[in-house]
PDB file of N, CA and C in Angstrom:
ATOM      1  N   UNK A   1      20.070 -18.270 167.325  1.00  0.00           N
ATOM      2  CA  UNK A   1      19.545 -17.327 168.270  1.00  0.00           C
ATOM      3  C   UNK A   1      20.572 -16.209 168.474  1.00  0.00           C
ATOM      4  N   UNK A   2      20.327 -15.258 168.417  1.00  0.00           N
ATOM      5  CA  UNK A   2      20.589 -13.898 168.517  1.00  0.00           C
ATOM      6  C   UNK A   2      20.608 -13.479 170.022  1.00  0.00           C
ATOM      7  N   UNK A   3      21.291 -13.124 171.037  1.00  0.00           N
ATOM      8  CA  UNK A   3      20.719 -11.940 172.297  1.00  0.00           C
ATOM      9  C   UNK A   3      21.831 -10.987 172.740  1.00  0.00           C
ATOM     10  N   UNK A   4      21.476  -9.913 172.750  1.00  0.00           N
ATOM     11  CA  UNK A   4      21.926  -8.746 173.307  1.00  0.00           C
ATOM     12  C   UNK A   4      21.478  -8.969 175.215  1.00  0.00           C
ATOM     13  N   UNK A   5      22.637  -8.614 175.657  1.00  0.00           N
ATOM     14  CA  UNK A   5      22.277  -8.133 177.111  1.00  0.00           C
ATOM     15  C   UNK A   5      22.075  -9.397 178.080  1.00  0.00           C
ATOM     16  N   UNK A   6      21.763  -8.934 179.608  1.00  0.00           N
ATOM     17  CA  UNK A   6      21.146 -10.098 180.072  1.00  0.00           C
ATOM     18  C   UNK A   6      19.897 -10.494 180.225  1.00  0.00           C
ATOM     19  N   UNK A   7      19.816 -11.797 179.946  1.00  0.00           N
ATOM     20  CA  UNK A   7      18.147 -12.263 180.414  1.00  0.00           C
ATOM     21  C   UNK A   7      17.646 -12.399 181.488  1.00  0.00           C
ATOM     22  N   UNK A   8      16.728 -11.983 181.735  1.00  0.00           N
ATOM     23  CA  UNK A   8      16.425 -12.449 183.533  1.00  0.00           C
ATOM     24  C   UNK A   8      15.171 -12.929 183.600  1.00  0.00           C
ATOM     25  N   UNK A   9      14.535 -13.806 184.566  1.00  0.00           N
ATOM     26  CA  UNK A   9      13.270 -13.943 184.245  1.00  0.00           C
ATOM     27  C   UNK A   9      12.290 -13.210 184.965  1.00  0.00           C
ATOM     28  N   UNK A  10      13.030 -12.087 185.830  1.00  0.00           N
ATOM     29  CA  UNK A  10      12.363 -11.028 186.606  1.00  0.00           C
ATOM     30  C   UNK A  10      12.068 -10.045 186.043  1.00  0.00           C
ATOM     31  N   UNK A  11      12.790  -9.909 184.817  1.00  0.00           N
ATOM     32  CA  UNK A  11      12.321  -8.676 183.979  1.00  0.00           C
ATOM     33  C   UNK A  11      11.925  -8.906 182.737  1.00  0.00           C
ATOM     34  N   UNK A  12      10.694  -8.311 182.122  1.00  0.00           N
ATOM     35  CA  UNK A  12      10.342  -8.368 180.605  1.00  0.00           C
ATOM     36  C   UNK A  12      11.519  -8.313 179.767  1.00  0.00           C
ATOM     37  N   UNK A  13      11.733  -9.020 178.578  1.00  0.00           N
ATOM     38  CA  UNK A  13      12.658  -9.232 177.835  1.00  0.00           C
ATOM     39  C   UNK A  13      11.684  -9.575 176.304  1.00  0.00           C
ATOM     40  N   UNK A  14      12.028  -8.446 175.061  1.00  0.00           N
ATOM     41  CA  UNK A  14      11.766  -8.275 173.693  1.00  0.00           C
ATOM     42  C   UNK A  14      11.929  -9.872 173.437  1.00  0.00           C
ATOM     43  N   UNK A  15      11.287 -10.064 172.361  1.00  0.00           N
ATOM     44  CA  UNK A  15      11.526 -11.488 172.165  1.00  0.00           C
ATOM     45  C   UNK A  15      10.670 -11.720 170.477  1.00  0.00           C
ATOM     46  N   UNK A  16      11.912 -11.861 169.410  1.00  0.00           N
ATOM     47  CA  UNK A  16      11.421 -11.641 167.981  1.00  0.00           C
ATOM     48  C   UNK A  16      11.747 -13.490 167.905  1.00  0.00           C
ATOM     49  N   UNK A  17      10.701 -13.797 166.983  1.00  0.00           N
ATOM     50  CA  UNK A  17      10.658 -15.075 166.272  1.00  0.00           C
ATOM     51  C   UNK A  17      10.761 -14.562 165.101  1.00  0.00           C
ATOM     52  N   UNK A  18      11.402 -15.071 164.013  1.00  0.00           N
ATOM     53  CA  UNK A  18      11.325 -14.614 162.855  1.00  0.00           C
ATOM     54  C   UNK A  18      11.715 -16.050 161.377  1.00  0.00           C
ATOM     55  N   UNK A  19      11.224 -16.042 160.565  1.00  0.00           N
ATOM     56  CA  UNK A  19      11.625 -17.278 159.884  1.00  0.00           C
ATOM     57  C   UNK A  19      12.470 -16.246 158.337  1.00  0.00           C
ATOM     58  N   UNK A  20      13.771 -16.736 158.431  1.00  0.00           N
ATOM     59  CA  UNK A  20      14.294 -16.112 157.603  1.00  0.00           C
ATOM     60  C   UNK A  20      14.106 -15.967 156.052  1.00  0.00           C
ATOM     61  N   UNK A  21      14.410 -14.603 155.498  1.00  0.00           N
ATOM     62  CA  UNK A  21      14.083 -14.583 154.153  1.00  0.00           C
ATOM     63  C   UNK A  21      15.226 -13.947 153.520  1.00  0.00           C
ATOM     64  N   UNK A  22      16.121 -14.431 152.900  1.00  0.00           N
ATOM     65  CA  UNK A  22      17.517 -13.904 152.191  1.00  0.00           C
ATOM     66  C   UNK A  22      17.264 -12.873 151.509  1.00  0.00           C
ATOM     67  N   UNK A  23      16.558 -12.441 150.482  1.00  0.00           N
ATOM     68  CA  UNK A  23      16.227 -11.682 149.651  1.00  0.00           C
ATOM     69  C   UNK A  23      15.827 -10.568 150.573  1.00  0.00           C
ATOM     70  N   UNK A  24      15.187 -10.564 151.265  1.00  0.00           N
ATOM     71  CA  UNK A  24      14.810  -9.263 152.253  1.00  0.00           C
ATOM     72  C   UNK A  24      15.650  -8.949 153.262  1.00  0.00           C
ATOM     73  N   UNK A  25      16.086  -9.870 154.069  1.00  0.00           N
ATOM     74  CA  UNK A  25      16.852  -9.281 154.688  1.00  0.00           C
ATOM     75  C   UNK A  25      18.568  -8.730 154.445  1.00  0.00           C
ATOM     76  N   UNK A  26      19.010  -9.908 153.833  1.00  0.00           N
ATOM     77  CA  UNK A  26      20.293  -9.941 153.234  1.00  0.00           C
ATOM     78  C   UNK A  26      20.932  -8.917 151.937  1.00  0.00           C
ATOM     79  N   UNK A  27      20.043  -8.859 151.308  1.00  0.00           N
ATOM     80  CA  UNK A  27      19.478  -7.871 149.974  1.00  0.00           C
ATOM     81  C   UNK A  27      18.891  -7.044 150.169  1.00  0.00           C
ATOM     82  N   UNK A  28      17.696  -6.780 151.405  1.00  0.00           N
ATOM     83  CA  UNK A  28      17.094  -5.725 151.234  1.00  0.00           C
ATOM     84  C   UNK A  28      16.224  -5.525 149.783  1.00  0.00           C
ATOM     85  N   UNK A  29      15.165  -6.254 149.318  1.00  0.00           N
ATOM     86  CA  UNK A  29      14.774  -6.436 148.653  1.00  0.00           C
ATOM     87  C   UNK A  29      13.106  -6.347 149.015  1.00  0.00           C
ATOM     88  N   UNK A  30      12.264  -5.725 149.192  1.00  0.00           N
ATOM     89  CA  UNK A  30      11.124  -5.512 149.495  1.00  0.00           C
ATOM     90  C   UNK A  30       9.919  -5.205 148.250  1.00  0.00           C
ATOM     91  N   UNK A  31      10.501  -5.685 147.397  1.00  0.00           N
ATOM     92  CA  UNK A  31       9.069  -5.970 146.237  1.00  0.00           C
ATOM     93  C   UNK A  31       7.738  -6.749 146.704  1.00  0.00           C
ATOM     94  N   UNK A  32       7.880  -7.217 147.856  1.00  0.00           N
ATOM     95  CA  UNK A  32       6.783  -8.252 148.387  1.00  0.00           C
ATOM     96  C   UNK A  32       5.707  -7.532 149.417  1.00  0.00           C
ATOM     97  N   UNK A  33       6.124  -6.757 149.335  1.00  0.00           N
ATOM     98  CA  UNK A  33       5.538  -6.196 150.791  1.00  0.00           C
ATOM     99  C   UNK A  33       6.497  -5.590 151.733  1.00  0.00           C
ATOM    100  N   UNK A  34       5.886  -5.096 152.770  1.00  0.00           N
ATOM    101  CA  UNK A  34       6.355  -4.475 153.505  1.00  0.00           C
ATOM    102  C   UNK A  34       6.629  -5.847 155.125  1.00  0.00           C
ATOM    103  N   UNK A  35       7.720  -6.291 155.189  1.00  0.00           N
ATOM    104  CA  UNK A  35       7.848  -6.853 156.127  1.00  0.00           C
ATOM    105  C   UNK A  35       8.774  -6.692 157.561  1.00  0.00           C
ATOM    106  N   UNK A  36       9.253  -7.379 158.054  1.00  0.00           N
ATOM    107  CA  UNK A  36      10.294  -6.645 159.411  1.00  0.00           C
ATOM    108  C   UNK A  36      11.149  -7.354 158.947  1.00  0.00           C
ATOM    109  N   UNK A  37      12.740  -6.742 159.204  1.00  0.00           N
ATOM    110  CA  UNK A  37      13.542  -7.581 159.012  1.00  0.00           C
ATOM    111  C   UNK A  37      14.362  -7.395 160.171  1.00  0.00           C
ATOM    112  N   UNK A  38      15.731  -8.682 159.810  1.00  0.00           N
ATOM    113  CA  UNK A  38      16.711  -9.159 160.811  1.00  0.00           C
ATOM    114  C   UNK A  38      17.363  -7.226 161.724  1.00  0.00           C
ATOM    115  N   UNK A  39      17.603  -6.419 160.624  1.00  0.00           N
ATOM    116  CA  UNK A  39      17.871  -5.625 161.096  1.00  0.00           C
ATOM    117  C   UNK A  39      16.908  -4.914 161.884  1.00  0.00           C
ATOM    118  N   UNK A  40      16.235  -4.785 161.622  1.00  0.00           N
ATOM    119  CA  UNK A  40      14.677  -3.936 162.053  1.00  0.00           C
ATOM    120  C   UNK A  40      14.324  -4.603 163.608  1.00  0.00           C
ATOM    121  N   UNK A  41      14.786  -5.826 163.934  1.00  0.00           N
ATOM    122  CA  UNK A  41      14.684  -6.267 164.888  1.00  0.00           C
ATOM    123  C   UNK A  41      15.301  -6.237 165.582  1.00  0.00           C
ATOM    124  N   UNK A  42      17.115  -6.078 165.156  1.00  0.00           N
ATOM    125  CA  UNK A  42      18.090  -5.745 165.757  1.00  0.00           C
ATOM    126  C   UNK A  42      17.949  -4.169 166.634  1.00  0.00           C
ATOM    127  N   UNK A  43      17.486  -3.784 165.735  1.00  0.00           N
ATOM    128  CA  UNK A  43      17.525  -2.179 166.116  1.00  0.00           C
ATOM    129  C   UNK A  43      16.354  -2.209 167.390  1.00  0.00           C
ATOM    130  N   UNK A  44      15.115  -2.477 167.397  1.00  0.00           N
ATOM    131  CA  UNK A  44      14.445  -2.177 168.474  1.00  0.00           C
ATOM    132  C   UNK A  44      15.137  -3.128 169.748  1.00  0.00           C
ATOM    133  N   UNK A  45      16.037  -4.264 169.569  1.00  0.00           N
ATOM    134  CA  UNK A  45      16.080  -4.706 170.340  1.00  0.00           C
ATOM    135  C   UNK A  45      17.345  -3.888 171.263  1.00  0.00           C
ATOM    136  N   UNK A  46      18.083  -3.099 170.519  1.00  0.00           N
ATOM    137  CA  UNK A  46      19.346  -2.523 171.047  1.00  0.00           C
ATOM    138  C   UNK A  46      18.695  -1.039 171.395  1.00  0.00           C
ATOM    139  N   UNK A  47      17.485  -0.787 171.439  1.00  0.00           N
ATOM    140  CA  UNK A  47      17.177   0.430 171.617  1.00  0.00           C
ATOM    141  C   UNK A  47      16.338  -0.469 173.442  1.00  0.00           C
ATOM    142  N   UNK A  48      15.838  -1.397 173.430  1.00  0.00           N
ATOM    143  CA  UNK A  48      15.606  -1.905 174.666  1.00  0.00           C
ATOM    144  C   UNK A  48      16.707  -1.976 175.651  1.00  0.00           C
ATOM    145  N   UNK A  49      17.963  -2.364 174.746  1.00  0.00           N
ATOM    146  CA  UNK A  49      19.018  -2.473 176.042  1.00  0.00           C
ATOM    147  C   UNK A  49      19.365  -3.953 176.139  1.00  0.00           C
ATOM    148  N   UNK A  50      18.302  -4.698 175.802  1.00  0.00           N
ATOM    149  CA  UNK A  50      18.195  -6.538 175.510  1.00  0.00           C
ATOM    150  C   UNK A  50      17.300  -7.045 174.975  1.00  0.00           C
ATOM    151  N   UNK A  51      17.443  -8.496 174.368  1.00  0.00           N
ATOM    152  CA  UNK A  51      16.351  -8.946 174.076  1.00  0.00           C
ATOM    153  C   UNK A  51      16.977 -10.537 173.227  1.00  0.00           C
ATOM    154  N   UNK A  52      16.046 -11.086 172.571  1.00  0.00           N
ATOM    155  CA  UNK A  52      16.227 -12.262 171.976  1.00  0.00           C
ATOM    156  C   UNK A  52      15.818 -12.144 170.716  1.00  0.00           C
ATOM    157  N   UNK A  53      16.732 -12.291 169.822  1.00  0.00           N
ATOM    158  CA  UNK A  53      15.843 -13.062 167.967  1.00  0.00           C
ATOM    159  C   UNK A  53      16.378 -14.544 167.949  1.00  0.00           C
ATOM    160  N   UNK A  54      15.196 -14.930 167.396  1.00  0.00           N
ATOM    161  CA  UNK A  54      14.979 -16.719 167.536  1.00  0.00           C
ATOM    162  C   UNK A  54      15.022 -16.518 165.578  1.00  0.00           C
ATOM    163  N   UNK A  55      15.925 -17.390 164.807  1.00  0.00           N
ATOM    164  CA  UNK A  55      15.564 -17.079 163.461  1.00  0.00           C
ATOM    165  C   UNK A  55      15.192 -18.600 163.435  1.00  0.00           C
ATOM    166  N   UNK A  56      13.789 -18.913 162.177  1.00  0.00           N
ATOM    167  CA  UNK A  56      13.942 -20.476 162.221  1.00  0.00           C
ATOM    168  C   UNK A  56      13.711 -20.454 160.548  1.00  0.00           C
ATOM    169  N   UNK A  57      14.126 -21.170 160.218  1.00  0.00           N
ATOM    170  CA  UNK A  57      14.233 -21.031 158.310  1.00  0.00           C
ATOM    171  C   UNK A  57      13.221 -22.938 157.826  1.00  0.00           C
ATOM    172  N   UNK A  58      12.403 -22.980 157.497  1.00  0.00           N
ATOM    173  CA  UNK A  58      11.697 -23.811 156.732  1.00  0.00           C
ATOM    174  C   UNK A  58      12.377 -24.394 155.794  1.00  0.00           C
ATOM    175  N   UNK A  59      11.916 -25.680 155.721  1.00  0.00           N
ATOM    176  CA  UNK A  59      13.158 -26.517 154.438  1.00  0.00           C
ATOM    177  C   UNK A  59      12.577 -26.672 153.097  1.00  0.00           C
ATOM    178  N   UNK A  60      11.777 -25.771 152.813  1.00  0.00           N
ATOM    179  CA  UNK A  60      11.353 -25.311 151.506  1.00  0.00           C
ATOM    180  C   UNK A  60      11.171 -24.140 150.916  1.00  0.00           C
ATOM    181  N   UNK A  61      11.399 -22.775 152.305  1.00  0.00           N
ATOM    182  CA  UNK A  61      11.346 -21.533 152.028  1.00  0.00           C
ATOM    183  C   UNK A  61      12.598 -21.079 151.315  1.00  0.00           C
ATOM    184  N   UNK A  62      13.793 -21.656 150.522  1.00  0.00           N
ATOM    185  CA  UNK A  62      14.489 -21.204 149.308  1.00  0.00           C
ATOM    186  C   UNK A  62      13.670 -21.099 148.624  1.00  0.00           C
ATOM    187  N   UNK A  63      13.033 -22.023 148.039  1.00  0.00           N
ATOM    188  CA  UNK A  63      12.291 -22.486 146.904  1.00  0.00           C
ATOM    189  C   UNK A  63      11.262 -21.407 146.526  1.00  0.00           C
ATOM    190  N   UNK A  64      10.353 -21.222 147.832  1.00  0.00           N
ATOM    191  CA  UNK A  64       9.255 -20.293 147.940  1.00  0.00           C
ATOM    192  C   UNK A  64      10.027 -18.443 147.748  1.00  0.00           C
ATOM    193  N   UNK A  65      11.052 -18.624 148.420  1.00  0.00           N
ATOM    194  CA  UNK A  65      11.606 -17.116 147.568  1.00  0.00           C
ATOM    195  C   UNK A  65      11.893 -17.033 146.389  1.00  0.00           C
ATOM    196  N   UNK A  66      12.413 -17.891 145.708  1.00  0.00           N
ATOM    197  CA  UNK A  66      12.558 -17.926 144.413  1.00  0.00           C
ATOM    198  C   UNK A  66      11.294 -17.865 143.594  1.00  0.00           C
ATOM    199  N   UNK A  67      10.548 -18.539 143.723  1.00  0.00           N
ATOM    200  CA  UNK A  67       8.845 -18.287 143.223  1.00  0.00           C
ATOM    201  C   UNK A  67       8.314 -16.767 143.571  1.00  0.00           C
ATOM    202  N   UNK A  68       8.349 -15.943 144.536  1.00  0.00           N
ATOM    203  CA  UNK A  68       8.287 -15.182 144.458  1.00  0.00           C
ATOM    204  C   UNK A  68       9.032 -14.507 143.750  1.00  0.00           C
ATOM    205  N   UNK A  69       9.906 -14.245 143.370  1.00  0.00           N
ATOM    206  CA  UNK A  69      10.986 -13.573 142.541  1.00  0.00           C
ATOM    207  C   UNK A  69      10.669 -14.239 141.073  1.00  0.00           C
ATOM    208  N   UNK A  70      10.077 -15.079 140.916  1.00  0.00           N
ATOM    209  CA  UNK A  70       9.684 -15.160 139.483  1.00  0.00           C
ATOM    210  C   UNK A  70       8.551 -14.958 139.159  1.00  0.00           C
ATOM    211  N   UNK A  71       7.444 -14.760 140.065  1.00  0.00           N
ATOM    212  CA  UNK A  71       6.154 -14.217 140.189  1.00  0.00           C
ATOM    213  C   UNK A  71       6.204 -12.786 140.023  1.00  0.00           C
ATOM    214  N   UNK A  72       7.325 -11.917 140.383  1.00  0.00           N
ATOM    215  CA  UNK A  72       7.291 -10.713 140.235  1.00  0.00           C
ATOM    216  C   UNK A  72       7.863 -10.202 138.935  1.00  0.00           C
ATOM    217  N   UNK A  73       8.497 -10.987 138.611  1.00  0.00           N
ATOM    218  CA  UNK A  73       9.054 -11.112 136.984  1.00  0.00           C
ATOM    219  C   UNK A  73       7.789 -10.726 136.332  1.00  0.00           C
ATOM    220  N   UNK A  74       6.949 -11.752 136.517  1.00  0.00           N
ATOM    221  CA  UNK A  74       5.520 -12.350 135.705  1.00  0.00           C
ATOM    222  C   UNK A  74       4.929 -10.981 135.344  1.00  0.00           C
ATOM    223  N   UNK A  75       4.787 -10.578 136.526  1.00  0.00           N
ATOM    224  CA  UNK A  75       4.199  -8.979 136.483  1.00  0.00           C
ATOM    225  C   UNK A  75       4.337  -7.721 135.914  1.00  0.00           C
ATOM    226  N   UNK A  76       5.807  -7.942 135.689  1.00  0.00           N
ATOM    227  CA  UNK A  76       6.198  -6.739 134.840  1.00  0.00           C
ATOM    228  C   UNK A  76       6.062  -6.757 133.343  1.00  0.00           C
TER     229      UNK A  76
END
């Protein structure tokens, strides 16, 4: 978990869930689509002043990036 600022429960507070993807965010790699990333979330959240990113990563989503990345191979 990620947070900028304080939380309060009196005031609305941004709040990103996100399940991580190395290749996109880390790499910056967007052959897949157009998605949001770690930064992209960072940024609206520091333009709020605060907020929360929750990252949660799946115990098979390596695997599934890599399939994508060889699926896009396929294509060319």
């Amino acid at each position: 978990m990620l947070q900028k600022g304080k939380i309060s429960k009196n005031s609305p507070t941004l709040v990103r869930v996100q399940q991580s993807n190395f290749f996109h965010d880390l790499l910056n790699i967007n052959e897949f689509g157009a998605r949001w990333s770690v930064s992209d979330s960072m940024k609206k959240i520091n333009e709020a002043g605060k907020g929360v990113i929750l990252l949660i990563d799946g115990e098979n989503k390596k695997q599934d990036e890599f399939n994508e990345i060889n699926a896009s191979k396929k294509k060319e």
